[in-house]
N, C-alpha and C. Protein backbone atom coordinates (compact mmCIF):
# COMPACT_ATOMS: atom_id res chain seq x y z
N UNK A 1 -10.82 27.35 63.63
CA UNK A 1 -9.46 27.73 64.01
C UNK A 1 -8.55 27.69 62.78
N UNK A 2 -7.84 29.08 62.51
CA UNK A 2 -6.80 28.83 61.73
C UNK A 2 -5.36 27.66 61.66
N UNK A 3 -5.31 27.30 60.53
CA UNK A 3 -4.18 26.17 60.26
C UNK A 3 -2.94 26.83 60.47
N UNK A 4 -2.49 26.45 61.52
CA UNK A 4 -1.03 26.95 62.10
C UNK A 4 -0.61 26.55 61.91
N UNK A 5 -0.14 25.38 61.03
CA UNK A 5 1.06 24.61 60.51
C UNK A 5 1.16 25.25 59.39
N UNK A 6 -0.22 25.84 58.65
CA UNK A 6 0.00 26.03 57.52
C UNK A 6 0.95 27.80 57.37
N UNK A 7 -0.19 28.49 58.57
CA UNK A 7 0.60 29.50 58.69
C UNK A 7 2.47 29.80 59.21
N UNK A 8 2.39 29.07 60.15
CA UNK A 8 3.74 29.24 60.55
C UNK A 8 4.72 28.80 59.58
N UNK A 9 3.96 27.42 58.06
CA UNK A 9 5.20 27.45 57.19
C UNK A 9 5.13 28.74 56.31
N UNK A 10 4.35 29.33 56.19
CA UNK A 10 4.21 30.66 55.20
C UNK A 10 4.96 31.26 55.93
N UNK A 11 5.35 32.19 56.94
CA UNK A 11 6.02 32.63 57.97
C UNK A 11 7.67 32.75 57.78
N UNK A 12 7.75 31.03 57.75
CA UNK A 12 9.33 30.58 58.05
C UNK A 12 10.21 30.91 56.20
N UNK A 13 8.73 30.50 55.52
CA UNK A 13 8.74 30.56 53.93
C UNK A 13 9.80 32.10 53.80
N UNK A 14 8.63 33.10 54.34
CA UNK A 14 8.90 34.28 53.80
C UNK A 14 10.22 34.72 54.69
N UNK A 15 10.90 34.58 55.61
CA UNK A 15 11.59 34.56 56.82
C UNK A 15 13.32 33.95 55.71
N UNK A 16 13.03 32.60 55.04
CA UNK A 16 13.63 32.34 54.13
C UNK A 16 13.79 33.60 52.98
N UNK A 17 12.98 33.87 52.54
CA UNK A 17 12.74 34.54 51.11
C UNK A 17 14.03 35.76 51.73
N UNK A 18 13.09 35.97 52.71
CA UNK A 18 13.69 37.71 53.27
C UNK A 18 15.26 37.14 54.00
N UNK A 19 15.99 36.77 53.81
CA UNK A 19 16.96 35.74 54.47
C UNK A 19 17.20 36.88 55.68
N UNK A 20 15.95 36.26 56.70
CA UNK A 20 16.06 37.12 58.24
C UNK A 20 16.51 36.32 58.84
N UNK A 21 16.74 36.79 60.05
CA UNK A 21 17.26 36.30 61.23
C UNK A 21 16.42 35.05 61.73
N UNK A 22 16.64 34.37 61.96
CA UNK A 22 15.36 33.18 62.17
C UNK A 22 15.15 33.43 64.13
N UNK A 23 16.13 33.65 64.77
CA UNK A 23 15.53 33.68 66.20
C UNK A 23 14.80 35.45 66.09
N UNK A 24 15.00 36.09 65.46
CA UNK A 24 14.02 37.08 65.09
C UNK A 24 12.76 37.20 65.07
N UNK A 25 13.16 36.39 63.63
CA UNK A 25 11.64 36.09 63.24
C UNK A 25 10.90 35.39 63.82
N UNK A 26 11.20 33.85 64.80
CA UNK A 26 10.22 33.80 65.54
C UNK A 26 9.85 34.32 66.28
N UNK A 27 10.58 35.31 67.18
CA UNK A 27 10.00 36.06 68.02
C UNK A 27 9.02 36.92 67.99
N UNK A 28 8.96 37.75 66.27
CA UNK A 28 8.23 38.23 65.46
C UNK A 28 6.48 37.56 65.46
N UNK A 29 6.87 36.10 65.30
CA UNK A 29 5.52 35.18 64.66
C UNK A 29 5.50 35.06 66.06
N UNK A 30 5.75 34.59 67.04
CA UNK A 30 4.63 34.40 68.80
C UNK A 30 4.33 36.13 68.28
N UNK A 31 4.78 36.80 68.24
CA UNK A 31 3.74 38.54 68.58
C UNK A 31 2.81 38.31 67.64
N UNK A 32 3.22 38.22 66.41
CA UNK A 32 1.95 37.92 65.85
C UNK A 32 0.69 37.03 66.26
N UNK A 33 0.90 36.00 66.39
CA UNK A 33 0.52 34.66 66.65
C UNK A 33 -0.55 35.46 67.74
N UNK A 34 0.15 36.08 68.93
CA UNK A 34 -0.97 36.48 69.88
C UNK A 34 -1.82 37.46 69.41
N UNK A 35 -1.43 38.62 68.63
CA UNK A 35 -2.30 39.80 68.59
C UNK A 35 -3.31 39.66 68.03
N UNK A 36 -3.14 38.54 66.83
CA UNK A 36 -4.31 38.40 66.19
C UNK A 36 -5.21 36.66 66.95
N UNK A 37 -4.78 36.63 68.11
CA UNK A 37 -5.47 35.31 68.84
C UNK A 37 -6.28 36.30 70.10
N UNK A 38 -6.08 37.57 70.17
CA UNK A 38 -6.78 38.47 71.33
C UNK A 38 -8.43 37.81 71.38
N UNK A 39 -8.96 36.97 72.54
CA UNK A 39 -10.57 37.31 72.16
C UNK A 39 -11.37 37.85 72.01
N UNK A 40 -11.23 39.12 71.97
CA UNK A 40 -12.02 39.79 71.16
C UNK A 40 -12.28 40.22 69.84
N UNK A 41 -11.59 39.17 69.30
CA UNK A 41 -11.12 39.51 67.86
C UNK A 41 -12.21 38.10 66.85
N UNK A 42 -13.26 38.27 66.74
CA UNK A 42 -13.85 37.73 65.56
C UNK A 42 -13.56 37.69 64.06
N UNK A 43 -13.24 38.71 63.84
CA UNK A 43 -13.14 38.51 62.44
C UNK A 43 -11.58 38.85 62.25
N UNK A 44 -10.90 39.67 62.71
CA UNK A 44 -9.85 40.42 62.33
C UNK A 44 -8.96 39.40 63.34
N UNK A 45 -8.97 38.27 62.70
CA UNK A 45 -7.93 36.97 63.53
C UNK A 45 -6.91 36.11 62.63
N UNK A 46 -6.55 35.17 62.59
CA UNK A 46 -5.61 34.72 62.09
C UNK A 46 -6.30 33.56 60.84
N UNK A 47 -7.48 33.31 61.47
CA UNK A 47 -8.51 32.76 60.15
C UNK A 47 -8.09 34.05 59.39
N UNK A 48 -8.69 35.17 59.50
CA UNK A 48 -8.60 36.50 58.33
C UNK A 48 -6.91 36.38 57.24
N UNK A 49 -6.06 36.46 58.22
CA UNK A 49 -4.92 36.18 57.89
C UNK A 49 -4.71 34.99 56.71
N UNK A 50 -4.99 33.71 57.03
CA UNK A 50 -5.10 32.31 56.53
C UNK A 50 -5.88 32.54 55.09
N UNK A 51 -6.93 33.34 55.33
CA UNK A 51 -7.95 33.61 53.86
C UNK A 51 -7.02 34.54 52.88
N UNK A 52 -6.00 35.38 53.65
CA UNK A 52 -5.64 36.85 52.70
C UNK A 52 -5.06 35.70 52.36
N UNK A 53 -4.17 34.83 53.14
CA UNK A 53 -3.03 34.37 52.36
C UNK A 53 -3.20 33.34 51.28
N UNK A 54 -4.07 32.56 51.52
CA UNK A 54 -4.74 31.96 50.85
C UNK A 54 -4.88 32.44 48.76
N UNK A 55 -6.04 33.61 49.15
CA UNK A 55 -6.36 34.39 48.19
C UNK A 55 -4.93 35.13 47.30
N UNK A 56 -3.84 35.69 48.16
CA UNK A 56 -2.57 36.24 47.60
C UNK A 56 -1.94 34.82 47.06
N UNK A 57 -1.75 33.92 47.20
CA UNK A 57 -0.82 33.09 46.46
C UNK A 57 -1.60 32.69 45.47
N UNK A 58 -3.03 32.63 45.35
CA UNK A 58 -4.08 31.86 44.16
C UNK A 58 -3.85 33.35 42.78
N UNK A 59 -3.44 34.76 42.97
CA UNK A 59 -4.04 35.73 42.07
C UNK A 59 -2.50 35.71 41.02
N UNK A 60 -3.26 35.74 39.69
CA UNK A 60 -3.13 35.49 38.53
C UNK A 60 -1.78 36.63 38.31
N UNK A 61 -1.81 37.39 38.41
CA UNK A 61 -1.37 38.45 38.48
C UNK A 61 -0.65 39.44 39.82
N UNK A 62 0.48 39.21 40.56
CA UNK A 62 1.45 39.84 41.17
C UNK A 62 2.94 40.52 41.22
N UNK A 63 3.01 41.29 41.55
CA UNK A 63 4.03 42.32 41.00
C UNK A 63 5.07 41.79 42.34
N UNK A 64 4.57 41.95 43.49
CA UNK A 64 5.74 41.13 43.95
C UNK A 64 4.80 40.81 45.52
N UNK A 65 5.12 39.37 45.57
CA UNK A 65 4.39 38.32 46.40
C UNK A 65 4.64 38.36 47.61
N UNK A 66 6.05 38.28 48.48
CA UNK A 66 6.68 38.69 49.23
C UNK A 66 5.57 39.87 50.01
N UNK A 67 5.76 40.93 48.76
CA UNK A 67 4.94 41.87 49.79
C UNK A 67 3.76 41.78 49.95
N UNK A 68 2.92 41.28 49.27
CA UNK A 68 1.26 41.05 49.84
C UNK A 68 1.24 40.02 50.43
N UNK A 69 2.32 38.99 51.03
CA UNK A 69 2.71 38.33 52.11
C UNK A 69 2.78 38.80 53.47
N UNK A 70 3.59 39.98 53.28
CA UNK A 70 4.46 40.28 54.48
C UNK A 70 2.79 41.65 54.60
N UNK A 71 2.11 42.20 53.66
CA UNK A 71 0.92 43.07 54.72
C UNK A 71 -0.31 42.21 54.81
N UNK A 72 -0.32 41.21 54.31
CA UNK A 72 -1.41 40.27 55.11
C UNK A 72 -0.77 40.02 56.54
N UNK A 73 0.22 39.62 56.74
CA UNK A 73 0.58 39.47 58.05
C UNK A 73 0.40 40.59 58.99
N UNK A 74 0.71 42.00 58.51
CA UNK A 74 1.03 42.52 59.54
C UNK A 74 -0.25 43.94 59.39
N UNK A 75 -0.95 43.95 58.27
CA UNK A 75 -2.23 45.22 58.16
C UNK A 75 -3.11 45.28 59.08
N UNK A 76 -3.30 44.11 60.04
CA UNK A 76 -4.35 44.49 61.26
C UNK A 76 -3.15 44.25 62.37
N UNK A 77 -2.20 44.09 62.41
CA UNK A 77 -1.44 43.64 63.92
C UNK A 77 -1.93 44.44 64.81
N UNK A 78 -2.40 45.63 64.84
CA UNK A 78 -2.76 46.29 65.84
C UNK A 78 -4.67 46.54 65.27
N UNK A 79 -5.16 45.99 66.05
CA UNK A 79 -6.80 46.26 65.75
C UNK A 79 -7.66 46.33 67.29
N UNK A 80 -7.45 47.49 67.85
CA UNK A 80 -8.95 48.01 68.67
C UNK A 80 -10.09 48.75 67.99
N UNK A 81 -10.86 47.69 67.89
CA UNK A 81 -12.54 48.31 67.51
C UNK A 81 -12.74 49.87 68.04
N UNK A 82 -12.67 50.27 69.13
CA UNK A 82 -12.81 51.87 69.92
C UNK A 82 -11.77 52.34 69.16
N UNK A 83 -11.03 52.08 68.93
CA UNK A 83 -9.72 53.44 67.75
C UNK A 83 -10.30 53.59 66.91
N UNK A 84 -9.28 54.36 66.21
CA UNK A 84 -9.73 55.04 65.05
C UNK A 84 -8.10 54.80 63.94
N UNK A 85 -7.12 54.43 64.37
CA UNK A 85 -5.66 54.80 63.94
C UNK A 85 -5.03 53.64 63.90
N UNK A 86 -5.57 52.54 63.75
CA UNK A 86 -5.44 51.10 63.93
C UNK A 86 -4.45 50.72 62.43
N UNK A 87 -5.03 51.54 61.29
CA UNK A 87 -4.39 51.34 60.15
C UNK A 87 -2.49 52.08 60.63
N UNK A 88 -2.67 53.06 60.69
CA UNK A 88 -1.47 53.78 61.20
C UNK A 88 -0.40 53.29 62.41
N UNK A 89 -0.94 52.43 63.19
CA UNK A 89 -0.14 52.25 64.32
C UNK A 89 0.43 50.55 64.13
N UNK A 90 -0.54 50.12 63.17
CA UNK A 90 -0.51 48.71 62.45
C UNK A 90 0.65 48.92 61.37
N UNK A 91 0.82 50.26 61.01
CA UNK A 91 1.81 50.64 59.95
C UNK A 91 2.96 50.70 60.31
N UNK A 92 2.66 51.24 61.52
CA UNK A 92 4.39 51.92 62.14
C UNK A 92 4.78 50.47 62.93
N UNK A 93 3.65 49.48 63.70
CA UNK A 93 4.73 48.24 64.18
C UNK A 93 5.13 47.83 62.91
N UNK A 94 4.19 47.40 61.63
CA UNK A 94 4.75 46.56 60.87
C UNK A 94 6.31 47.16 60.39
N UNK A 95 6.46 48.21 60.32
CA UNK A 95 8.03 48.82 59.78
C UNK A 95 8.80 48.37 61.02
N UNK A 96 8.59 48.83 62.18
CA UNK A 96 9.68 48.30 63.40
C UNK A 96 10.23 46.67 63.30
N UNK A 97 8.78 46.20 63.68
CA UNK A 97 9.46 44.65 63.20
C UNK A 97 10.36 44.35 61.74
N UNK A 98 10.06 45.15 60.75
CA UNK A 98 10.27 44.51 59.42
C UNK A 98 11.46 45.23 59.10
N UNK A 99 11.97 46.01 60.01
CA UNK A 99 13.44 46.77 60.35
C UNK A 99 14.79 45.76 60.98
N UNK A 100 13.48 45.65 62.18
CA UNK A 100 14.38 44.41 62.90
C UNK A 100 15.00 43.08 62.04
N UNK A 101 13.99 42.99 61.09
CA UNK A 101 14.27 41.59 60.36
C UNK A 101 15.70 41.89 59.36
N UNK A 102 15.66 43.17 59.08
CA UNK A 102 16.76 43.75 58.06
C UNK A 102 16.05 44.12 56.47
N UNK A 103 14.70 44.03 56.30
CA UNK A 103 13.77 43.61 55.35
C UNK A 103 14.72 45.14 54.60
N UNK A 104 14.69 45.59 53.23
CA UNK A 104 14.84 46.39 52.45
C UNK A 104 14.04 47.45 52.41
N UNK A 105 14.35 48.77 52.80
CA UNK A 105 13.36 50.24 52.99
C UNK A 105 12.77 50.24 52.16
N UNK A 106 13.46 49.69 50.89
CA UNK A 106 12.01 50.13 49.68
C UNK A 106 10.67 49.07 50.10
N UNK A 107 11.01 47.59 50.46
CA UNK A 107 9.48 47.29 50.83
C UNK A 107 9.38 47.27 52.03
N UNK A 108 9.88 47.74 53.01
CA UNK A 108 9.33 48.61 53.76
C UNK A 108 8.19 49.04 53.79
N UNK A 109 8.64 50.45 52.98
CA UNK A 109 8.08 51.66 52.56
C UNK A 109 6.73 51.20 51.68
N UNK A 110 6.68 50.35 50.86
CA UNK A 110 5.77 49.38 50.38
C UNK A 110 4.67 48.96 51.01
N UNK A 111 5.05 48.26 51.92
CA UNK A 111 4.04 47.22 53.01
C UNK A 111 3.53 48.37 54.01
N UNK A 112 4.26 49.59 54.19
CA UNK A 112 3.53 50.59 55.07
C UNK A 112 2.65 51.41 54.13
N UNK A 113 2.61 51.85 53.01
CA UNK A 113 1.53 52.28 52.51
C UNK A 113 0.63 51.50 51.78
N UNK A 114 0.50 50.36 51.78
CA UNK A 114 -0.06 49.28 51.10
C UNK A 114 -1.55 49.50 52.75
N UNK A 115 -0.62 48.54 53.70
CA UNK A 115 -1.78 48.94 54.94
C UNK A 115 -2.10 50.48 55.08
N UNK A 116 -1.62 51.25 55.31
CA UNK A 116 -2.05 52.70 55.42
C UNK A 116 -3.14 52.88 54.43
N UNK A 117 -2.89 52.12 53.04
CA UNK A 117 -4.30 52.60 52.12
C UNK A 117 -5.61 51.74 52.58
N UNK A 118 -5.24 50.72 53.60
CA UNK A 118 -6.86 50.18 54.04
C UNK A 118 -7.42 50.47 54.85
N UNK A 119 -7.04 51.88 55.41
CA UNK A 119 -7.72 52.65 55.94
C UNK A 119 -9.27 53.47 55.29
N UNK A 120 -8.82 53.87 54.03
CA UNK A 120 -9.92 54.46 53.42
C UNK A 120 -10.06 53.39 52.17
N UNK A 121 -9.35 52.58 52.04
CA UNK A 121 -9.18 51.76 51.19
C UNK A 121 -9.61 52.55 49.87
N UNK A 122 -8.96 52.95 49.80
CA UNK A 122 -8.09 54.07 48.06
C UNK A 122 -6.58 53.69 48.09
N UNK A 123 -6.33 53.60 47.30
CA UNK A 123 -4.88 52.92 46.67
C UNK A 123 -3.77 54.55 47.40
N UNK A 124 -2.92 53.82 47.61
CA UNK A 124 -1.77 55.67 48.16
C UNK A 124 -0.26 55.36 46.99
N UNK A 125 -0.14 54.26 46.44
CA UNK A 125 0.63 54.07 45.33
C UNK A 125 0.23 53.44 44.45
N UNK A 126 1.26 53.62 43.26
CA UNK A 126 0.79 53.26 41.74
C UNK A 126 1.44 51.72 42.11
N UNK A 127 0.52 50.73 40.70
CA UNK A 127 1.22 49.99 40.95
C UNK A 127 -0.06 48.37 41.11
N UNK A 128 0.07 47.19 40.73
CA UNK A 128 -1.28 46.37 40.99
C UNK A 128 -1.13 46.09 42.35
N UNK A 129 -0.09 46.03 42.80
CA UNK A 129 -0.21 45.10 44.31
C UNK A 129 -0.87 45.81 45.69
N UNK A 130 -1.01 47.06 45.33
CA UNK A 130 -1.61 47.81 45.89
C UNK A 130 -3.44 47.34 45.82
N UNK A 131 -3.44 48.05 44.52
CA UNK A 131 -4.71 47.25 44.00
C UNK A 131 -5.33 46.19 44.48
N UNK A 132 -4.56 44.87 44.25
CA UNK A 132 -4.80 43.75 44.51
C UNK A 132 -4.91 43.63 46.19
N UNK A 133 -4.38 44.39 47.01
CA UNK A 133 -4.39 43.99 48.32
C UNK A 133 -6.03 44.79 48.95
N UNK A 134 -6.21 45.94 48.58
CA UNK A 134 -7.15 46.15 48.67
C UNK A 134 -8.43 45.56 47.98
N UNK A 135 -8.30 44.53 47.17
CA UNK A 135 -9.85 43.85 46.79
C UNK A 135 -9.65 42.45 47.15
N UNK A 136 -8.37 41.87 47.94
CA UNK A 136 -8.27 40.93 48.98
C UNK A 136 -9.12 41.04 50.36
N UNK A 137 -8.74 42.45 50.79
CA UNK A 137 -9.16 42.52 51.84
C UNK A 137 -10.69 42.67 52.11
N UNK A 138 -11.32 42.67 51.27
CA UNK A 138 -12.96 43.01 50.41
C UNK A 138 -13.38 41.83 50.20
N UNK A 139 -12.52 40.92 49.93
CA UNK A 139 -12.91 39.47 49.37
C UNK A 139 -14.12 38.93 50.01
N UNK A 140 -14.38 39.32 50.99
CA UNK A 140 -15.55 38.64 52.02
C UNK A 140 -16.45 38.97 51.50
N UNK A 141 -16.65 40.26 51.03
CA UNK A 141 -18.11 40.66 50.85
C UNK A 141 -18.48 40.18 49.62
N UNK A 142 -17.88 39.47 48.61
CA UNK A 142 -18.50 38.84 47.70
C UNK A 142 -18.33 37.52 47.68
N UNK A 143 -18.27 37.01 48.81
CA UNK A 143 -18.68 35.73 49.31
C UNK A 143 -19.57 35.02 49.08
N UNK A 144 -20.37 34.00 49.28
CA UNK A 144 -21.34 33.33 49.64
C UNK A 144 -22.59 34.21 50.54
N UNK A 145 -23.87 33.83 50.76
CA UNK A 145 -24.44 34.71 51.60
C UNK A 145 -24.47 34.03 53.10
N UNK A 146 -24.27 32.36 53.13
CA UNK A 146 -24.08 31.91 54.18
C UNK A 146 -22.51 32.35 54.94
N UNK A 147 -21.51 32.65 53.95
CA UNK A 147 -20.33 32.86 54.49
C UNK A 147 -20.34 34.59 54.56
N UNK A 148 -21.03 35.29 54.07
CA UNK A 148 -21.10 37.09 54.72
C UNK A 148 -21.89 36.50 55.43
N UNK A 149 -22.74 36.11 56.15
CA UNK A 149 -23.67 36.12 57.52
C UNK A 149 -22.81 35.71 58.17
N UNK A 150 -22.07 34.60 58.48
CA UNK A 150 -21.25 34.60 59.10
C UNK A 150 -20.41 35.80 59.78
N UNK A 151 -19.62 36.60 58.38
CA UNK A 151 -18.81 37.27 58.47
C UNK A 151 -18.98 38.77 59.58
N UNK A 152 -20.53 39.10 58.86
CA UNK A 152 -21.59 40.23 59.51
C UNK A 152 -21.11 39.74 61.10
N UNK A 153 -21.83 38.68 61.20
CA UNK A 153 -22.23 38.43 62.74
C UNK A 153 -20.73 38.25 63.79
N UNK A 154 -19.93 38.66 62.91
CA UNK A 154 -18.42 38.31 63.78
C UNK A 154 -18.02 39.72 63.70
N UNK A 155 -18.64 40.81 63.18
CA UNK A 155 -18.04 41.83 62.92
C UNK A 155 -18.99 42.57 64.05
N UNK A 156 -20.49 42.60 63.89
CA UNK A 156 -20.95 42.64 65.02
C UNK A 156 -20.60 42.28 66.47
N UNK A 157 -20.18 41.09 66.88
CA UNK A 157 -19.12 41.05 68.35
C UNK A 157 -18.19 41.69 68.50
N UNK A 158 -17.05 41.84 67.51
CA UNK A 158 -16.12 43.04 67.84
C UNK A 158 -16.56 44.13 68.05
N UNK A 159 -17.87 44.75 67.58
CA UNK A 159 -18.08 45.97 68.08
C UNK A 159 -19.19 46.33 68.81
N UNK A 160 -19.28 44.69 70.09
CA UNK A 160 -20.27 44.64 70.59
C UNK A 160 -20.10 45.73 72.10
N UNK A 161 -19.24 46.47 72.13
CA UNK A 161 -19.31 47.76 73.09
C UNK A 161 -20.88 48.37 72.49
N UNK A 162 -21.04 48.31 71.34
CA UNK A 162 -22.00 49.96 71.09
C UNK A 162 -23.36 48.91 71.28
N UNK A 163 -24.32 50.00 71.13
CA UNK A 163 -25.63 49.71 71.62
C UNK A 163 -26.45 49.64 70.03
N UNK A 164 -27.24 48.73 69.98
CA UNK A 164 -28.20 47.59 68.64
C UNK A 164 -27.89 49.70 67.66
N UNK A 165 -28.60 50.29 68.61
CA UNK A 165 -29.09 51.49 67.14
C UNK A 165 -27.51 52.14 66.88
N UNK A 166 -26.65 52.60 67.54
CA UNK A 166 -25.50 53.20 67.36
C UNK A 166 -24.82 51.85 66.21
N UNK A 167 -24.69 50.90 66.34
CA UNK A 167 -23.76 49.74 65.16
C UNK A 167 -24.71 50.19 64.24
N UNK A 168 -26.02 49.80 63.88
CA UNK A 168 -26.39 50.14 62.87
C UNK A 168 -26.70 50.54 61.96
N UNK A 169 -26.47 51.89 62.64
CA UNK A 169 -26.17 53.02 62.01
C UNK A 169 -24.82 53.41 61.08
N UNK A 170 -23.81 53.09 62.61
CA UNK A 170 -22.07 52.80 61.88
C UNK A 170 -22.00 51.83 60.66
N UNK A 171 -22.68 51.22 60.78
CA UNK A 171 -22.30 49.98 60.17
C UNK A 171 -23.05 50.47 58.79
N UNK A 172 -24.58 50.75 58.53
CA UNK A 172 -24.86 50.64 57.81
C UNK A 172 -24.34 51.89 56.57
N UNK A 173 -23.58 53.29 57.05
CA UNK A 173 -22.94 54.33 56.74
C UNK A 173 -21.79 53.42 55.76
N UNK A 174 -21.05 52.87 56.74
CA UNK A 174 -20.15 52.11 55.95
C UNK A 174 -20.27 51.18 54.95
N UNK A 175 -21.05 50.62 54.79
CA UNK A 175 -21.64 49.70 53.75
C UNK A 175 -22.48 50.87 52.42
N UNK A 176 -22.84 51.63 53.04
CA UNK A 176 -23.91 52.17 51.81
C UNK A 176 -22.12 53.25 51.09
N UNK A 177 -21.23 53.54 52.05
CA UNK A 177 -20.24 53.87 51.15
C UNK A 177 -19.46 53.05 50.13
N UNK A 178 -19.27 51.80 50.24
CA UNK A 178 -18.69 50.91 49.22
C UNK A 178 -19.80 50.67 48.05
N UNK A 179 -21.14 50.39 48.62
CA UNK A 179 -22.36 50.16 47.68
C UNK A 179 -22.53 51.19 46.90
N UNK A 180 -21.79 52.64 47.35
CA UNK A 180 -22.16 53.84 46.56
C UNK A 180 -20.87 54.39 45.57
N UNK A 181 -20.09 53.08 45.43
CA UNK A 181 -18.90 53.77 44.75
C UNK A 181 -19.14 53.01 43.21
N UNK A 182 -18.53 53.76 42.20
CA UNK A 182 -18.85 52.77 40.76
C UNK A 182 -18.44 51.43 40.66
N UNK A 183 -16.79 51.05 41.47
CA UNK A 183 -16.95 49.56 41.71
C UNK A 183 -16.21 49.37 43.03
N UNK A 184 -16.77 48.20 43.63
CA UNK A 184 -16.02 47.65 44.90
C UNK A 184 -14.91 47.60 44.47
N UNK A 185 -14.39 46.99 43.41
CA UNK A 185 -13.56 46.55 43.67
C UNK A 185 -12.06 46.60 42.62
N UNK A 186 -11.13 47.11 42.70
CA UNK A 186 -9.95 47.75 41.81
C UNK A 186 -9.84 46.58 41.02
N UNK A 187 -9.20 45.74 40.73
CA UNK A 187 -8.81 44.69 39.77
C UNK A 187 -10.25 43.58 38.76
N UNK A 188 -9.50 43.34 37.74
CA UNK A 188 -10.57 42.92 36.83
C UNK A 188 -10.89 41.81 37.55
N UNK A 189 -10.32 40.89 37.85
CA UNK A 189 -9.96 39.43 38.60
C UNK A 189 -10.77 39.70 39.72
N UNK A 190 -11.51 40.45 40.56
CA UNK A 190 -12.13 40.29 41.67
C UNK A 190 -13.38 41.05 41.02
N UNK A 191 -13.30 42.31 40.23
CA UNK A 191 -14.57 42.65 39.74
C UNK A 191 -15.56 41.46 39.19
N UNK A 192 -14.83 40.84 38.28
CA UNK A 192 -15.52 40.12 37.35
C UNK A 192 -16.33 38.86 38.46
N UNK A 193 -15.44 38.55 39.66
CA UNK A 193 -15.82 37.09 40.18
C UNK A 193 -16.67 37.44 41.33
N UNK A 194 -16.00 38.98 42.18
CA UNK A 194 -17.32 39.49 43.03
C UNK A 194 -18.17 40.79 43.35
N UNK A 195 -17.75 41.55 42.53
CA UNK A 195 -18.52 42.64 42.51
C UNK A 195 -19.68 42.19 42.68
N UNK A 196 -20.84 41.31 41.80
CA UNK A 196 -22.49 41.43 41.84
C UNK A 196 -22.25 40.57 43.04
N UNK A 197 -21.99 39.88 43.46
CA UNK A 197 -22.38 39.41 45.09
C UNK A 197 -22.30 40.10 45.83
N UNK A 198 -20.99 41.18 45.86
CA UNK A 198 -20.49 41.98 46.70
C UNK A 198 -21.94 42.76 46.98
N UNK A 199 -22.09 43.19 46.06
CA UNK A 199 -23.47 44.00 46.06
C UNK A 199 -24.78 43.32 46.54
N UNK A 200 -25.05 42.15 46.01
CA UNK A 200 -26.31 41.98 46.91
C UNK A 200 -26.25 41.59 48.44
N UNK A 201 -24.43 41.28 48.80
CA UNK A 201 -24.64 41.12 50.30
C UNK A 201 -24.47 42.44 51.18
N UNK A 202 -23.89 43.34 50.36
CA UNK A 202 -24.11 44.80 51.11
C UNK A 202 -25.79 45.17 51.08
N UNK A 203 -26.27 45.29 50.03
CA UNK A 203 -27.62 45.23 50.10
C UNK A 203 -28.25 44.59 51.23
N UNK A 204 -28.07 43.67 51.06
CA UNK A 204 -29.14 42.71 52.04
C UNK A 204 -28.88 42.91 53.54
N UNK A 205 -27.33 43.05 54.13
CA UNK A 205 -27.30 43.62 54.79
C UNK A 205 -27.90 44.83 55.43
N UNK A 206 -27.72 46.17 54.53
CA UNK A 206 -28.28 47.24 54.40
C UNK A 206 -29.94 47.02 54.85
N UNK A 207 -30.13 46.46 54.49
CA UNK A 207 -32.01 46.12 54.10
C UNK A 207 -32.00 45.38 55.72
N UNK A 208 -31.67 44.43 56.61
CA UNK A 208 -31.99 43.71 57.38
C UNK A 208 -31.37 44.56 58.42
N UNK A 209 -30.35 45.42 58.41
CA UNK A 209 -30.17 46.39 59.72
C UNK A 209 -31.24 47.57 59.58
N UNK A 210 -31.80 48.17 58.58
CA UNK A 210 -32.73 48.67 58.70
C UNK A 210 -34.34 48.62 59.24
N UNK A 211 -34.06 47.14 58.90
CA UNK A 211 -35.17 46.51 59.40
C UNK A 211 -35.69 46.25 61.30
N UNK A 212 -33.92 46.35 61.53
CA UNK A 212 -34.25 46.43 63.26
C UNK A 212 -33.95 47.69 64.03
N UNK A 213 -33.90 48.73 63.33
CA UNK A 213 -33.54 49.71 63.77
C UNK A 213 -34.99 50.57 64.10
């Protein structure tokens, strides 16, 4: 279970930063709080959240913090496994709420194409924080191999609608596309620390869904 003390002070932190409305903003954090507590949500939960945030305050290098704050919070708020538009509709609440708060159009406009690019996860502006949010959100796969098995097997329940050969197929399409690009991962700071893991746990993956198919 994610640390909710820890999260809700990051929350109130940034709530400060952004000098919002505070009966706002909590009202803001219970929506949050639930969407990403849905049970059907294995991986794409508020642990996920706790790790981005985690990872965004540790990187060496940020252009502005605030905002890879404010789209860790809000880049999956909307996540059904059966969609397809989850990045997009995750885009348009995060602007409504972040309207409501009074937040500034330019990061706004920021935090909505920041999530909109983790859709295909290709960068849609110049700029590192872009960068950087997309090889956050990757961070898993150059994990540990006990912590991607984990990760696999939680990603598997969310999309435990489909049947053993249809996931493995999906799944394994998607993996052999990151494994097939020159690097996972945009920034030197995540290349250098997980690219070669990244790779042998897509691999191995790759290799063990093939194996039951």
């Amino acid at each position: 279970m994610a640390n909710i003390a820890f999260l809700r002070a990051n929350w109130l932190n940034l709530l400060d930063k952004l000098n919002a409305d505070l009966s706002i903003g909590r009202a803001i954090w219970t929506d949050l709080v639930a969407a990403h507590s849905v049970s059907t949500r294995h991986y794409h939960n508020l642990e996920h959240v706790r790790d981005l945030l985690n990872l965004t305050l540790a990187q060496p290098v940020v252009s502005s913090l605030t905002t890879l704050e404010l789209v860790a919070w809000f880049h999956d708020y909307i996540y059904e496994p059966q969609q397809q538009d989850n990045e997009i509709n995750s885009a348009i609440a995060a602007t409504t709420a972040l309207t409501r708060l009074k937040v500034s159009p330019s990061t706004i406009k920021t935090v909505k194409q920041i999530i909109l690019s983790t859709q295909k996860h290709e960068p849609l502006i110049e700029g590192i924080d872009n960068l950087i949010f997309l090889d956050l959100d990757l961070a898993i796969l150059g994990t540990s191999t006990a912590r991607y098995q984990k990760y696999a097997a939680a990603i598997r329940k969310e999309y435990s609608w489909l049947s053993n050969h249809d996931y493995q197929q999906g799944r394994k399409r998607v993996l052999s596309n990151f494994l097939n690009r020159n690097n996972i991962y945009y920034t030197d700071y995540f290349y250098q620390n997980r690219e070669a893991q990244a790779r042998v746990n897509l691999a191995r993956e790759i290799e063990i869904l093939s194996s039951h198919s």
